[in-house]
Protein backbone atom coordinates (compact mmCIF):
# COMPACT_ATOMS: atom_id res chain seq x y z
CA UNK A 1 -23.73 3.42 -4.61
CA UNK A 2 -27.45 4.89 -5.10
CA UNK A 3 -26.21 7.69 -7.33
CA UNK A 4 -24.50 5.66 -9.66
CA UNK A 5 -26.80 1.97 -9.72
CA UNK A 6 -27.45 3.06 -13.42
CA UNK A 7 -23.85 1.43 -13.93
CA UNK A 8 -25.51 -1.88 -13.21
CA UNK A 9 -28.08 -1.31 -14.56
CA UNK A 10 -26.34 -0.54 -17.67
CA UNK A 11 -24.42 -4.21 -17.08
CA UNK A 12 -27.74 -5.94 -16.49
CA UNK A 13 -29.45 -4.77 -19.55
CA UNK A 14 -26.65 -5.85 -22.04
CA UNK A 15 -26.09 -9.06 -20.53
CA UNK A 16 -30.09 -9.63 -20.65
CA UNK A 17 -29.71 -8.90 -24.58
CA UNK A 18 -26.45 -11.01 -25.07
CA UNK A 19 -28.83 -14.03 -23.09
CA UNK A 20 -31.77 -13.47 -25.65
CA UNK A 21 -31.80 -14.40 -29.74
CA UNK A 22 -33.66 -11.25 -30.52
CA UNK A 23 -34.48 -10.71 -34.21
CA UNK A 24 -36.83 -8.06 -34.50
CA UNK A 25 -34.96 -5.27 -36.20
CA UNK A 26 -36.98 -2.32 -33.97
CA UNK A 27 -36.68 -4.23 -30.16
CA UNK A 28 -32.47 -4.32 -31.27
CA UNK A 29 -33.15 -0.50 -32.20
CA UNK A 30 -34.92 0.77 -29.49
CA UNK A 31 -32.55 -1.25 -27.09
CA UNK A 32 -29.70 0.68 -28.54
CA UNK A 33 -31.58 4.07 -28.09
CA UNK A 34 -32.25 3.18 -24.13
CA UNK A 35 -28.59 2.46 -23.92
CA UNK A 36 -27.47 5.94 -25.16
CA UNK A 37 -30.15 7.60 -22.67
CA UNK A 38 -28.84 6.01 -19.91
CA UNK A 39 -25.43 6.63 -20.88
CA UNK A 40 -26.40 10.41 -20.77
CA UNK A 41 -27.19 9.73 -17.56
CA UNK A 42 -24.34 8.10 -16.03
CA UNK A 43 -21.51 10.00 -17.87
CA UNK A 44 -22.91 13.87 -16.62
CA UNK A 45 -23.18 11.63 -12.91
CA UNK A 46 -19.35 10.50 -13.48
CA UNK A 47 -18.18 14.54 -14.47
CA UNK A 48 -20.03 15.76 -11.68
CA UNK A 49 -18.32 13.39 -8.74
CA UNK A 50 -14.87 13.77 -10.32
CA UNK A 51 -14.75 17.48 -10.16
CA UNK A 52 -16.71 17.61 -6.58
CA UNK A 53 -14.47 18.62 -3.93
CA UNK A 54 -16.16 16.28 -1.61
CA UNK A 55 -14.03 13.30 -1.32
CA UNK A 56 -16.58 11.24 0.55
CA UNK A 57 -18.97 11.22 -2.29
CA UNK A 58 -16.87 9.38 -4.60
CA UNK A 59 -17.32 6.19 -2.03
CA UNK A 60 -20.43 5.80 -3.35
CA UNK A 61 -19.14 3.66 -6.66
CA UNK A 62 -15.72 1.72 -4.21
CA UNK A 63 -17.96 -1.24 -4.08
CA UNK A 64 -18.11 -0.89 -8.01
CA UNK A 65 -15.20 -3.36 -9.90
CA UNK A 66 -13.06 -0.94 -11.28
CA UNK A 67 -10.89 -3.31 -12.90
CA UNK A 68 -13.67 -4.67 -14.98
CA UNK A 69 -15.32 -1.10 -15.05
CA UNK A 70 -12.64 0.56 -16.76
CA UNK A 71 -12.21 -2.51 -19.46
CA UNK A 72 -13.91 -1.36 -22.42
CA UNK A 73 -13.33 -4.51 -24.26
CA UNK A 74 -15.43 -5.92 -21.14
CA UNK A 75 -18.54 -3.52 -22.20
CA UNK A 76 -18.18 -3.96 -25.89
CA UNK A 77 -18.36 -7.84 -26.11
CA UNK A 78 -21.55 -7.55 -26.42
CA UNK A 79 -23.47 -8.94 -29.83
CA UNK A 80 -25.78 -5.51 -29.74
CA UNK A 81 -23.11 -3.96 -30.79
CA UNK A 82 -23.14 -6.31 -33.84
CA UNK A 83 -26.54 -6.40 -34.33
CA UNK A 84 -27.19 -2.27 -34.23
CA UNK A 85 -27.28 -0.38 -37.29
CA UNK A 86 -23.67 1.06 -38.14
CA UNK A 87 -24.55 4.52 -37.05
CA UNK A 88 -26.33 4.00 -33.85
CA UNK A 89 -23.64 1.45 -32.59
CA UNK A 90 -20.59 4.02 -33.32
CA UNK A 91 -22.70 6.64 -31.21
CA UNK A 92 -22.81 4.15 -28.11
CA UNK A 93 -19.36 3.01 -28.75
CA UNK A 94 -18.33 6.17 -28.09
CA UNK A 95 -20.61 6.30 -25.06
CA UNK A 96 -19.11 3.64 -24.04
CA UNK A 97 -15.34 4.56 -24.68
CA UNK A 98 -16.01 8.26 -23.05
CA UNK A 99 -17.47 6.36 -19.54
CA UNK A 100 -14.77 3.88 -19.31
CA UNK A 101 -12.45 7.08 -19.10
CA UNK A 102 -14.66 9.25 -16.71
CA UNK A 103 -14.33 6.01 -14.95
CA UNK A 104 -10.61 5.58 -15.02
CA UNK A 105 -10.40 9.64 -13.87
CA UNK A 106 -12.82 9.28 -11.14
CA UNK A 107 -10.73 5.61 -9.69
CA UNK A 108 -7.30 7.73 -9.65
CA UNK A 109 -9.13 10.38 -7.59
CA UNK A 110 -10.58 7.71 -5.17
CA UNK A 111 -7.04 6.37 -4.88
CA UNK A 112 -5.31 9.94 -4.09
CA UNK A 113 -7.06 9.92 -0.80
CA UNK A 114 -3.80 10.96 1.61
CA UNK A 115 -4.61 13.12 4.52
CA UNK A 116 -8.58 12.73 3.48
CA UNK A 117 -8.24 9.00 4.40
CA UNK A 118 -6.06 9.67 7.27
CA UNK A 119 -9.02 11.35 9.06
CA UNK A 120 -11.67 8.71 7.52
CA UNK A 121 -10.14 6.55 9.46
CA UNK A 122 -9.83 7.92 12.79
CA UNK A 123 -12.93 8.67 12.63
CA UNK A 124 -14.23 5.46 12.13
CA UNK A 125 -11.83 3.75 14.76
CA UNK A 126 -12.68 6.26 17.36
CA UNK A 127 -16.58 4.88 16.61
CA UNK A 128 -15.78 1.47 16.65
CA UNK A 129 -12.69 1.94 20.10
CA UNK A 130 -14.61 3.85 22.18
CA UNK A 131 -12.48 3.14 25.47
CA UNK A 132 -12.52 -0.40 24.83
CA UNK A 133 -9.76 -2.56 26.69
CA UNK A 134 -7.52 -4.76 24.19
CA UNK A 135 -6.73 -8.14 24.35
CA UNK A 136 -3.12 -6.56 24.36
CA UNK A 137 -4.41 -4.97 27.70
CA UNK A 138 -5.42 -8.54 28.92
CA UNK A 139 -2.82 -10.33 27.43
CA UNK A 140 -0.35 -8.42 28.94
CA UNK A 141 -1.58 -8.30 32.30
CA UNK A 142 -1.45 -11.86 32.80
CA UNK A 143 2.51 -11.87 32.20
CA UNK A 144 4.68 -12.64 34.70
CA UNK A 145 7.66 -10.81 33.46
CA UNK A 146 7.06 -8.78 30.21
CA UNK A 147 10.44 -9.05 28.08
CA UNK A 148 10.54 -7.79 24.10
CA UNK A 149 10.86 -10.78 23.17
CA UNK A 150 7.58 -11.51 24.73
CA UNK A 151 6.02 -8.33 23.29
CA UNK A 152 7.66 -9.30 19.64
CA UNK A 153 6.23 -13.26 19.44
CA UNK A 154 2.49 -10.94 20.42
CA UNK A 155 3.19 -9.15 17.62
CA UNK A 156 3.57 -11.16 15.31
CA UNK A 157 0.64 -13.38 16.12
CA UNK A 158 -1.23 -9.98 15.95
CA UNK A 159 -0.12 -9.37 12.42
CA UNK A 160 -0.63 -13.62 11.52
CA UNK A 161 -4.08 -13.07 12.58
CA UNK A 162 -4.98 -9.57 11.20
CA UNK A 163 -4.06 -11.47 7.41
CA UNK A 164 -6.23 -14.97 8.56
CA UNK A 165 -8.69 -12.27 8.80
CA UNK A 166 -8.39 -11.57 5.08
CA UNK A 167 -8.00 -7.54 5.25
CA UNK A 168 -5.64 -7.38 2.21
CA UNK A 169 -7.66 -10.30 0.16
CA UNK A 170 -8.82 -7.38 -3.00
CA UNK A 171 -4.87 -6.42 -3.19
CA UNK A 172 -2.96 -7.21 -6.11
CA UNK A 173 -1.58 -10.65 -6.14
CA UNK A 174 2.21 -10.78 -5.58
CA UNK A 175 5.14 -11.85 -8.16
CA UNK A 176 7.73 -14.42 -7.33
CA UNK A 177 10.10 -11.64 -6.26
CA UNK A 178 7.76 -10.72 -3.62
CA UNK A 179 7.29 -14.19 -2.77
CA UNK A 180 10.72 -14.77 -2.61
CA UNK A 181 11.07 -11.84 0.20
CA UNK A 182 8.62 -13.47 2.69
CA UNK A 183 10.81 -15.88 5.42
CA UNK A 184 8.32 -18.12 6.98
CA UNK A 185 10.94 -20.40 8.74
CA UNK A 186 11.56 -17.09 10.72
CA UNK A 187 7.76 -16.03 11.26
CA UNK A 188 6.81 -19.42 12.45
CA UNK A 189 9.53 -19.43 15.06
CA UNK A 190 7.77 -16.34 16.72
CA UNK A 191 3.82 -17.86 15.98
CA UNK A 192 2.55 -20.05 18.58
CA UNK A 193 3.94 -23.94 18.33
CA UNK A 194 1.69 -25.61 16.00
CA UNK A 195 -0.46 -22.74 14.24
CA UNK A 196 -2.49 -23.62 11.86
CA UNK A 197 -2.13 -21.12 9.03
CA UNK A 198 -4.50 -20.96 5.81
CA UNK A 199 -3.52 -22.23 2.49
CA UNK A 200 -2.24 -18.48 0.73
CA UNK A 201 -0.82 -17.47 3.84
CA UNK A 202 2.21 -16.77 2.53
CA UNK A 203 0.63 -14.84 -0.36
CA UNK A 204 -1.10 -12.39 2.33
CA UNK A 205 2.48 -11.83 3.91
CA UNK A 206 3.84 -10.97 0.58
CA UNK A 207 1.25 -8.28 0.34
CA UNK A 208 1.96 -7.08 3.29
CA UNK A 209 5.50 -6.50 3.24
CA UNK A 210 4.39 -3.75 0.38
CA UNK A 211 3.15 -1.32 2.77
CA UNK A 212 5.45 -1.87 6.27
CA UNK A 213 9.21 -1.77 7.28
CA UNK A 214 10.70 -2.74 10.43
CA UNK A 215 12.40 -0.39 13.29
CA UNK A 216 14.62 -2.44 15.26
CA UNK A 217 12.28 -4.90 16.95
CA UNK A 218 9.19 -2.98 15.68
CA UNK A 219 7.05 -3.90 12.82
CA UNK A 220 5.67 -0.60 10.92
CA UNK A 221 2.96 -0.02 8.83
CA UNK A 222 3.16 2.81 5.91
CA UNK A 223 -0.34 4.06 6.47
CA UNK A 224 0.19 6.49 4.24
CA UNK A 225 -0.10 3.70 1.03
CA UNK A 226 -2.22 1.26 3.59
CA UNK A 227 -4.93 3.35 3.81
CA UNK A 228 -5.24 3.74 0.53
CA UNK A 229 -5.76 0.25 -0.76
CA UNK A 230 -8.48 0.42 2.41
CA UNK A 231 -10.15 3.03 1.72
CA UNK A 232 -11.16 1.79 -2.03
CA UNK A 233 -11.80 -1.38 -0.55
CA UNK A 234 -13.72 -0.19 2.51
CA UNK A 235 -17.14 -0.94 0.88
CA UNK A 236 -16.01 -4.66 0.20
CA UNK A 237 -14.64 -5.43 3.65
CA UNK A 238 -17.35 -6.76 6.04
CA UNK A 239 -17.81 -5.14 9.13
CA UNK A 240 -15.88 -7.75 11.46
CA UNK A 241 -12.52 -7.07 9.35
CA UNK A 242 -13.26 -3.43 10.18
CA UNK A 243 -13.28 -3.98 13.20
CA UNK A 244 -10.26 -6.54 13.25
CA UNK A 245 -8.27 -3.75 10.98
CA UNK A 246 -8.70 -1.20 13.92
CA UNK A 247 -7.87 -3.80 16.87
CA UNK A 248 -5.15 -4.26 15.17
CA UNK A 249 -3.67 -0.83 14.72
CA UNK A 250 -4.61 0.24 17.91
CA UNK A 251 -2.95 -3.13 19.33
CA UNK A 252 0.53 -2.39 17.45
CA UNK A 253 0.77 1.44 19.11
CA UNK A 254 0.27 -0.64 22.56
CA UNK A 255 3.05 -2.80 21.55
CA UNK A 256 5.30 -0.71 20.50
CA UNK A 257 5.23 1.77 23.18
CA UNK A 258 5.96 -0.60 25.53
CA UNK A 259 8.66 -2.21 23.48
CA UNK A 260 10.24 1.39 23.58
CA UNK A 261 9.93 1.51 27.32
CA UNK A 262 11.72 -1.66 27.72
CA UNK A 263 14.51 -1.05 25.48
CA UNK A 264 14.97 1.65 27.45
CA UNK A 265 15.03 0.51 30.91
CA UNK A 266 17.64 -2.68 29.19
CA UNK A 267 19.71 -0.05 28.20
CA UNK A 268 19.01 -0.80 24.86
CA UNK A 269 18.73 2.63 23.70
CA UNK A 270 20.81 5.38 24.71
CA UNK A 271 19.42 8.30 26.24
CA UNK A 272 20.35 11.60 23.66
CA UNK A 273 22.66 13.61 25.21
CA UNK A 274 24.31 16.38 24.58
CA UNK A 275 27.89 15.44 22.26
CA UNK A 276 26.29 11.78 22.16
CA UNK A 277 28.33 10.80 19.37
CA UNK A 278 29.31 12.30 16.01
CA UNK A 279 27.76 12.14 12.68
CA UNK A 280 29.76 9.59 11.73
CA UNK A 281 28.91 7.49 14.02
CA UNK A 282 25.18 8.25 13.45
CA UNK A 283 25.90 7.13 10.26
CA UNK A 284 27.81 4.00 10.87
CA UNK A 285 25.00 2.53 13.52
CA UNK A 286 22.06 3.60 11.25
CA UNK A 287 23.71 1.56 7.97
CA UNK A 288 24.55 -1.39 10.61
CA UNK A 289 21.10 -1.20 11.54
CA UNK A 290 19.56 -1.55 7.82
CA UNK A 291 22.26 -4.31 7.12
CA UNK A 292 20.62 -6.37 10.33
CA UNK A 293 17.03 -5.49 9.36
CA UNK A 294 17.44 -6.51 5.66
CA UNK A 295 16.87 -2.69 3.88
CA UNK A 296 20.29 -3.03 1.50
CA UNK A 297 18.93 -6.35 -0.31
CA UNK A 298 21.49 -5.23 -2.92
CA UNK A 299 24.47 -4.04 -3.67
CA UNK A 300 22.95 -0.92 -5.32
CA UNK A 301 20.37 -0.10 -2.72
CA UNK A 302 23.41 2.42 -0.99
CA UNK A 303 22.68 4.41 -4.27
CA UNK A 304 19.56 5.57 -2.22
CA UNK A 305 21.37 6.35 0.89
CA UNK A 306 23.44 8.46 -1.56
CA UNK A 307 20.59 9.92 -3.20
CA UNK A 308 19.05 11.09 0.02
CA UNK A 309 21.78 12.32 2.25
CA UNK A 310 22.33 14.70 -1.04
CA UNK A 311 18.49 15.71 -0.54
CA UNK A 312 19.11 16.56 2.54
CA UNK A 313 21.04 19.76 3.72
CA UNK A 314 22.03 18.82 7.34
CA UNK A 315 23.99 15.89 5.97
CA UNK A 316 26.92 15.40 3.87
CA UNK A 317 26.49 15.43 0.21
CA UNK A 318 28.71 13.64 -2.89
CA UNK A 319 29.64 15.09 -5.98
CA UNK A 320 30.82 11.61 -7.09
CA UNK A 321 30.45 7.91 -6.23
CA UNK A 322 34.26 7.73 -5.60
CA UNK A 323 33.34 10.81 -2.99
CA UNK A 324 30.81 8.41 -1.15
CA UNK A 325 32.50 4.97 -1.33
CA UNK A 326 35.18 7.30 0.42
CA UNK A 327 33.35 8.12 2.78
CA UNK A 328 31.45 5.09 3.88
CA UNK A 329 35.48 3.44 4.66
CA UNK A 330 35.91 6.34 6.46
CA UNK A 331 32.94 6.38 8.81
CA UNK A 332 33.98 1.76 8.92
CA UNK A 333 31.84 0.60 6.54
CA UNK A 334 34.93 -1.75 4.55
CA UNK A 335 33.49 -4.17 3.29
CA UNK A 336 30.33 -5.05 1.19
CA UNK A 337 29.92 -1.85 -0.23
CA UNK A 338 29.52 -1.15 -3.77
CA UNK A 339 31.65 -0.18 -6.38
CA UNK A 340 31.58 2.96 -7.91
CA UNK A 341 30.31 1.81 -11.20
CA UNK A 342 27.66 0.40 -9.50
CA UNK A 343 26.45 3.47 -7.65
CA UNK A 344 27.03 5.88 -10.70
CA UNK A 345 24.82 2.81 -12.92
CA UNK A 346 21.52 3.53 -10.98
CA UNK A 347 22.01 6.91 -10.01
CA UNK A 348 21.73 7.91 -13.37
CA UNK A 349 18.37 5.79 -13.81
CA UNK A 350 16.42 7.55 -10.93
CA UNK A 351 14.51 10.62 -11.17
CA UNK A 352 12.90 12.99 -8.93
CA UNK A 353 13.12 13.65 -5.13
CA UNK A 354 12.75 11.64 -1.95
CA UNK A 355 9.63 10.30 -1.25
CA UNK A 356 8.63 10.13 -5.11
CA UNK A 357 11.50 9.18 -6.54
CA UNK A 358 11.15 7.13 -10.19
CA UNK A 359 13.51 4.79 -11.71
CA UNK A 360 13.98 3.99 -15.47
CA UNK A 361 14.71 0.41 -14.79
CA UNK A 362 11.46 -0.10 -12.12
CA UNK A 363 8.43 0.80 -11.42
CA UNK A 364 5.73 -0.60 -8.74
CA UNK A 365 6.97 -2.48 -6.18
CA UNK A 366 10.15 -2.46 -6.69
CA UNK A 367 10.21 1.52 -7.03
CA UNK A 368 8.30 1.69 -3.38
CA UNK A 369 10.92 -0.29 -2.05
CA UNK A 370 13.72 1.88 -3.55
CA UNK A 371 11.96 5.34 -2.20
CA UNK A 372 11.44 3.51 1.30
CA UNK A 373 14.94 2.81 1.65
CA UNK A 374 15.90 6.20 0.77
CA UNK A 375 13.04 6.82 4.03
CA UNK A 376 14.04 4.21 6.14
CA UNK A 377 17.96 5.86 6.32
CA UNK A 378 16.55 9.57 6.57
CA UNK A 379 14.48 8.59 9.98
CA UNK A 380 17.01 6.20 11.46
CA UNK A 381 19.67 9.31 11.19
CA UNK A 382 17.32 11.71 12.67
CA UNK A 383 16.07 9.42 15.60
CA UNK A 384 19.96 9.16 16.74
């Protein structure tokens, strides 16, 4: 944050003037004049991070508020902007306009982090888990019979607590549709009888469910978009949710090899073997197994399934909806499929390939859920 404190500084001085009734005509002057000079300060500082190929230097502004930051009307509220003469305050309006954008460059190249972050990470969670035993470890030891559904009710107290813990309180707040996706009858059913949980609980899971999926009885996290909400919020974190955010991952891998193990020594998971099925059949288990985990919300969501099997060279493609409705009744899937005015309606509003495809008719959320369907079906096909 050292290289770039002139930012606050910048913020301290015009709120200083905005709290004074200055009148002198040469103090409003030569407060203008020390604004542009440190202006040519900061902006050469801003060019100079966003074209370093050092990633790690640009965490030196993540504790900055980039949302205010990159407001300009936030930086020219103030009255010196009134009270300067008329050619001084267009020359620090401009300032002003050309470090809100340096700003705005230098955020998106904070938030396109991807591998970078990856490694961050591991890094830091090898620091912090040097051979340390869990409480998974513990936990588990002290069970009499380990069953999944054990290991599932552990998870999701894992998860309940990693949110208490406020990891995911600087993310976006969530709309009613996200709301309207979170099922807390069914979450408290696997929480301990008579958790407590915070007022905005529910809020927390709703941000959650932005960056996971489940996998039969597992509960995944997308690290790749995770990590990068954490890593530009990394500076504003305090060191015990670092440390909870790490337990926590490390935790889940615990879990979920051992719910692996046990699913297949239930005979919950067949073995691959050689012939095991056709790709038909693939295909009819992995769309039974996105009905029962709640990927196809809607009617339209096969479009994606559609959309990616046609990506995808070792699996049949579709000239046509009629060609695919066809062939989901011919693999058994009869009924609550869509119609083929349906599918054709949002093909023709997405753009792009699999994992960054765009949609005319959504964007955000909603277009993050669409690609990780399109995901979701890819690795449930290859995994049979």
């Amino acid at each position: 944050m050292a290289k770039l404190s002139q930012l606050l500084t910048l913020e301290c001085m015009l709120d200083a003037y905005d709290s004074l009734n200055i009148k002198d005509s040469w103090i409003i002057e030569r407060q203008g004049v020390c604004i542009v000079e440190l202006l040519d300060i900061i902006n050469p500082k801003l060019k100079r991070l966003i074209n370093s190929k050092t990633r790690l230097s640009c965490r030196n502004v993540l504790v900055a508020n980039f949302k205010t930051m990159t407001n300009t009307a936030h930086w020219l509220k103030s009255k010196l902007f009134i009270d300067l003469p008329k050619a001084l305050g267009k020359a620090l309006r401009e300032k002003i306009v050309q470090m809100v954008d340096l700003l705005k460059a230098l955020m998106v190249k904070i938030i396109d982090v991807d591998e970078f972050a990856k490694e961050f990470f591991e890094r830091l969670k090898k620091r912090y888990w040097k051979g340390r035993t869990t409480d998974y470890e513990l936990w588990k030891a002290r069970q009499s019979k380990l069953t999944i559904e054990r290991l599932t009710e552990y998870q999701a107290e894992l998860t309940a607590n990693m949110l208490i813990m406020g990891i995911l309180k600087f993310d976006e707040a969530p709309s009613g549709q996200e709301m309207e996706g979170v099922d807390m009858e069914k979450l408290r059913k696997k929480l301990k009888d008579g958790k407590v949980l915070p007022e905005g609980f529910e809020m927390e899971c709703a941000k959650l469910r932005r960056y996971s999926h489940w996998e039969g009885d597992r509960f995944m996290i997308d690290y790749k978009l995770l990590l990068k909400y954490l890593y530009c919020m990394f500076g504003k974190l305090t060191s015990e949710q670092h440390i909870k955010m790490f337990e926590y991952d490390v935790q889940m891998k615990q879990i979920h090899e051992d719910i692996e193990r046990l699913r297949k020594e239930e005979g919950l998971i067949e073995e691959k073997k050689e012939g095991n099925g056709n790709l038909m059949s693939r295909m009819r288990r992995t769309i039974d197994t996105m009905r029962q985990e709640g990927e196809l919300k809607h009617l339209y969501d096969y479009t994606w399934l559609m959309m990616a099997m046609n990506e995808n060279c070792d699996l049949p493609s579709f000239d046509t909806p009629t060609s695919f409705r066809e062939y989901l009744i011919n693999i058994g899937i009869k009924k609550g499929i869509p119609n083929r005015s349906t599918i054709s309606k949002y093909y023709d509003k997405a753009r792009g390939q699999l994992p960054n495809w765009t949609f005319d008719d959504a964007d955000g959320t909603e277009a993050i859920r669409r690609n990780n369907v399109g995901k979701r079906f890819l690795n449930l096909v290859k995994r049979e």
